[in-house]
C-alpha atoms as a PDB file:
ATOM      1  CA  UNK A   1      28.625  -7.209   2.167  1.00  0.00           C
ATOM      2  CA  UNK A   2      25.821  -9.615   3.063  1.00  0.00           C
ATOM      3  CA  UNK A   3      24.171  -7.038   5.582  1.00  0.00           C
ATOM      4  CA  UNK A   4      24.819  -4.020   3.437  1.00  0.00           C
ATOM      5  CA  UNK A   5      21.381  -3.096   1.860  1.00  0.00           C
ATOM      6  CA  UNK A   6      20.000   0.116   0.241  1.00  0.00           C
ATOM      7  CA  UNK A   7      18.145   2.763   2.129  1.00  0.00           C
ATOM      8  CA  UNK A   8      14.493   2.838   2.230  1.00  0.00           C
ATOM      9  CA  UNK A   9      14.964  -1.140   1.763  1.00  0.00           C
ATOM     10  CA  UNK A  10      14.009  -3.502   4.852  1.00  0.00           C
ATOM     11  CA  UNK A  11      15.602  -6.543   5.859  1.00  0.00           C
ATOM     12  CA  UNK A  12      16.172  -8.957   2.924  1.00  0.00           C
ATOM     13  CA  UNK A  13      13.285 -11.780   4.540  1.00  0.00           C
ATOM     14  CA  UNK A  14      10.982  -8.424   4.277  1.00  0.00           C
ATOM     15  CA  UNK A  15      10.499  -9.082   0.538  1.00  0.00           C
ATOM     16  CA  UNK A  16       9.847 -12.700   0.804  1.00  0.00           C
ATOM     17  CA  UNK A  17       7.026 -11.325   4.019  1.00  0.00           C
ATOM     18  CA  UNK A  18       6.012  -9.133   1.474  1.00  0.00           C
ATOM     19  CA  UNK A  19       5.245 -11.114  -1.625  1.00  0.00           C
ATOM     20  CA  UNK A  20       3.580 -13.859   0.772  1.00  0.00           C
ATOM     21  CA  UNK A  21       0.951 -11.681   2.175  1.00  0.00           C
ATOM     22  CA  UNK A  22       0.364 -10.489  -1.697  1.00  0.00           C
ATOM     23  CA  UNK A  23      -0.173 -13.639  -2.715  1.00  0.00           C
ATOM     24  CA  UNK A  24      -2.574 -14.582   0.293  1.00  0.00           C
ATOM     25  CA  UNK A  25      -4.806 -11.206  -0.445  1.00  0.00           C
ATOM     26  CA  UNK A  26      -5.222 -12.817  -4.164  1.00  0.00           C
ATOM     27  CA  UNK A  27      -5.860 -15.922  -3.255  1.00  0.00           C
ATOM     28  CA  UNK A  28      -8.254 -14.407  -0.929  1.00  0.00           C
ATOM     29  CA  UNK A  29      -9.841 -12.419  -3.869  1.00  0.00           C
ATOM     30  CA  UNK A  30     -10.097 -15.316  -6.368  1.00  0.00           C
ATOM     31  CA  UNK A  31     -11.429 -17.706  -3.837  1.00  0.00           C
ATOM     32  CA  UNK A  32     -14.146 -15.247  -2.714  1.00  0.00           C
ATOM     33  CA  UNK A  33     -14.882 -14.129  -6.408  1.00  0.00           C
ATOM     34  CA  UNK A  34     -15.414 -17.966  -6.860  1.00  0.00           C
ATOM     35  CA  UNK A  35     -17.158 -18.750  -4.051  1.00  0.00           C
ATOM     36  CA  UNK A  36     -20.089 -15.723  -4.766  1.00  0.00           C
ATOM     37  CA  UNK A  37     -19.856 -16.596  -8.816  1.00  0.00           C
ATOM     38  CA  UNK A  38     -21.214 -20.095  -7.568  1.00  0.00           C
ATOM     39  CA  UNK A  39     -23.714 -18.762  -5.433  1.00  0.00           C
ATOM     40  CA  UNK A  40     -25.280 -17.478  -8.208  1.00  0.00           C
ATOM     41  CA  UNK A  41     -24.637 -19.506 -10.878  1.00  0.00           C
ATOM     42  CA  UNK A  42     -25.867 -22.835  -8.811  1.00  0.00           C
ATOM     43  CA  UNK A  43     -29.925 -23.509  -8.933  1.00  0.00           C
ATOM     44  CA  UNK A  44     -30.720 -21.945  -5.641  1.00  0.00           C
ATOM     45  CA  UNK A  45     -31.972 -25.722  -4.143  1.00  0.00           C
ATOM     46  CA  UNK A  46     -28.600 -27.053  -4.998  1.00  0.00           C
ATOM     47  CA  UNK A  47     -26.123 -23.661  -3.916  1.00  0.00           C
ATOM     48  CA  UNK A  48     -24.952 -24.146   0.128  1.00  0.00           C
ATOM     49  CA  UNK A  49     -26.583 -21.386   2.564  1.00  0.00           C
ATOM     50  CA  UNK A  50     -22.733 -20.792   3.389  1.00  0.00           C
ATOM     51  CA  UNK A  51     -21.480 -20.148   0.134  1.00  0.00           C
ATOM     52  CA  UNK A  52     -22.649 -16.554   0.056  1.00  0.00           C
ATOM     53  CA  UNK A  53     -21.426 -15.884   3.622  1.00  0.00           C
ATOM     54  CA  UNK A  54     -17.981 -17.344   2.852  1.00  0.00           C
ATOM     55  CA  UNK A  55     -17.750 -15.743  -0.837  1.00  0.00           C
ATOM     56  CA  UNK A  56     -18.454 -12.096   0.831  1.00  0.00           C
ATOM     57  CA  UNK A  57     -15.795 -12.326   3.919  1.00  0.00           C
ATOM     58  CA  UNK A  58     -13.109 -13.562   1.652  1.00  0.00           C
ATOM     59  CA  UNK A  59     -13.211 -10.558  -0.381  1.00  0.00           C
ATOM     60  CA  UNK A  60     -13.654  -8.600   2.433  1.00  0.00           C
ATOM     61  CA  UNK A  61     -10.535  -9.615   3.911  1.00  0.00           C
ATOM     62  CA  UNK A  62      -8.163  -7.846   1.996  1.00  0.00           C
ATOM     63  CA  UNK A  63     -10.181  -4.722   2.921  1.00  0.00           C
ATOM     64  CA  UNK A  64     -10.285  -5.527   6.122  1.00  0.00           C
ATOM     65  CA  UNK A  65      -5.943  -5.778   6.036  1.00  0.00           C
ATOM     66  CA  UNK A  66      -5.339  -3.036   4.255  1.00  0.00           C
ATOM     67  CA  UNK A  67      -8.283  -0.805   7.173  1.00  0.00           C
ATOM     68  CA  UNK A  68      -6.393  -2.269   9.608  1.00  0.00           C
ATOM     69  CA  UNK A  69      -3.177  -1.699   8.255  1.00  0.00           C
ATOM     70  CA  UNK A  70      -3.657   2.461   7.993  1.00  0.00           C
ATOM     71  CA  UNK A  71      -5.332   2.692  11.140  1.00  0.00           C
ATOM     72  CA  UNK A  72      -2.100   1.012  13.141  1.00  0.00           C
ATOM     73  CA  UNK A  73       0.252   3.192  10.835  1.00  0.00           C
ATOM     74  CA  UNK A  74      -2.061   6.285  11.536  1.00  0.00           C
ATOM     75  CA  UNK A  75      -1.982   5.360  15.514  1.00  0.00           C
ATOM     76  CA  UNK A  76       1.599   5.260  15.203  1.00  0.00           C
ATOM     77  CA  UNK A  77       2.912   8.179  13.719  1.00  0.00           C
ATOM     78  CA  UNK A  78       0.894   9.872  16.399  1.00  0.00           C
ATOM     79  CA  UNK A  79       2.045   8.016  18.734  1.00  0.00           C
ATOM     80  CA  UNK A  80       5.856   9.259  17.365  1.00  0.00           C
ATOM     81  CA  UNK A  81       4.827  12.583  17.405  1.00  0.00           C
ATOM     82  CA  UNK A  82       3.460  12.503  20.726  1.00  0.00           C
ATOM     83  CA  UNK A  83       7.331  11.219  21.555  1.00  0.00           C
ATOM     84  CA  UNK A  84       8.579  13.777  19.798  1.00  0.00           C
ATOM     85  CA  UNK A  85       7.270  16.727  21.172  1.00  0.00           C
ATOM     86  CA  UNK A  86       6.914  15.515  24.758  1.00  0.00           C
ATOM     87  CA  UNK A  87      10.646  14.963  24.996  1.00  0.00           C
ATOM     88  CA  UNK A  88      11.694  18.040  22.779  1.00  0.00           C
ATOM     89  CA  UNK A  89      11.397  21.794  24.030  1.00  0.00           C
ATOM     90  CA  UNK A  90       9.283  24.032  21.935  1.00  0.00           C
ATOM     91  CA  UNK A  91      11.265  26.280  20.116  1.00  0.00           C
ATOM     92  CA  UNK A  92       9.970  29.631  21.489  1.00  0.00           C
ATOM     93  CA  UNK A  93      11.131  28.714  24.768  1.00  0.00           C
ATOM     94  CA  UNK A  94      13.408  29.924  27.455  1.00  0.00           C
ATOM     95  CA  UNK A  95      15.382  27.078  27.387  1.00  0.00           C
ATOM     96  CA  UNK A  96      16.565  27.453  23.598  1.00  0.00           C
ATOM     97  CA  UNK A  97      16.725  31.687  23.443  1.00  0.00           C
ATOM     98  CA  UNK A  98      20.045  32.650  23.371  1.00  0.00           C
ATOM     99  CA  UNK A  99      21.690  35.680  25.922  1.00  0.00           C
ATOM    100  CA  UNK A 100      19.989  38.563  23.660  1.00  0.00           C
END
């Protein structure tokens, strides 16, 4: 079946998502690693006052994603727990004791 996919798998354009953003972190990466090996390979009369500045925030960008990224998870599982035990009834209550 086309819409039939494993458990634990997202939606099939999820991979695709996936493997983009990879390949934007390491082309992040590389271009940053180039941009600061220039910066100091270059005679410093000849090496851009931006190269540095450029170099250092595009290797700090996948840091920056992956920061982000735990933080919004970390918000929401709170968030879901919050849910959770807002809407269900704590176990030692009234409510859920049986006749006895």
């Amino acid at each position: 079946m086309p819409g039939n996919h494993q458990e634990g798998q997202g939606p099939p354009g999820a991979s695709v998502c996936l493997w983009l953003v990879t390949v934007l972190l390491l082309l992040s990466l590389l271009g940053g690693g180039a941009c600061l090996a220039a910066y100091i390979l270059l005679p410093p009369h000849e090496a851009p006052a931006w190269l540095a500045a450029v170099g250092l925030a595009l290797v700090a960008l996948p840091w920056a994603f992956w920061i982000v990224t735990c933080a919004y998870r970390c918000a929401k599982v709170r968030a879901n727990e919050s849910r959770t035990m807002a809407v269900a009834p704590a176990s030692g209550s009234m409510c859920s004791r049986s006749g006895s």
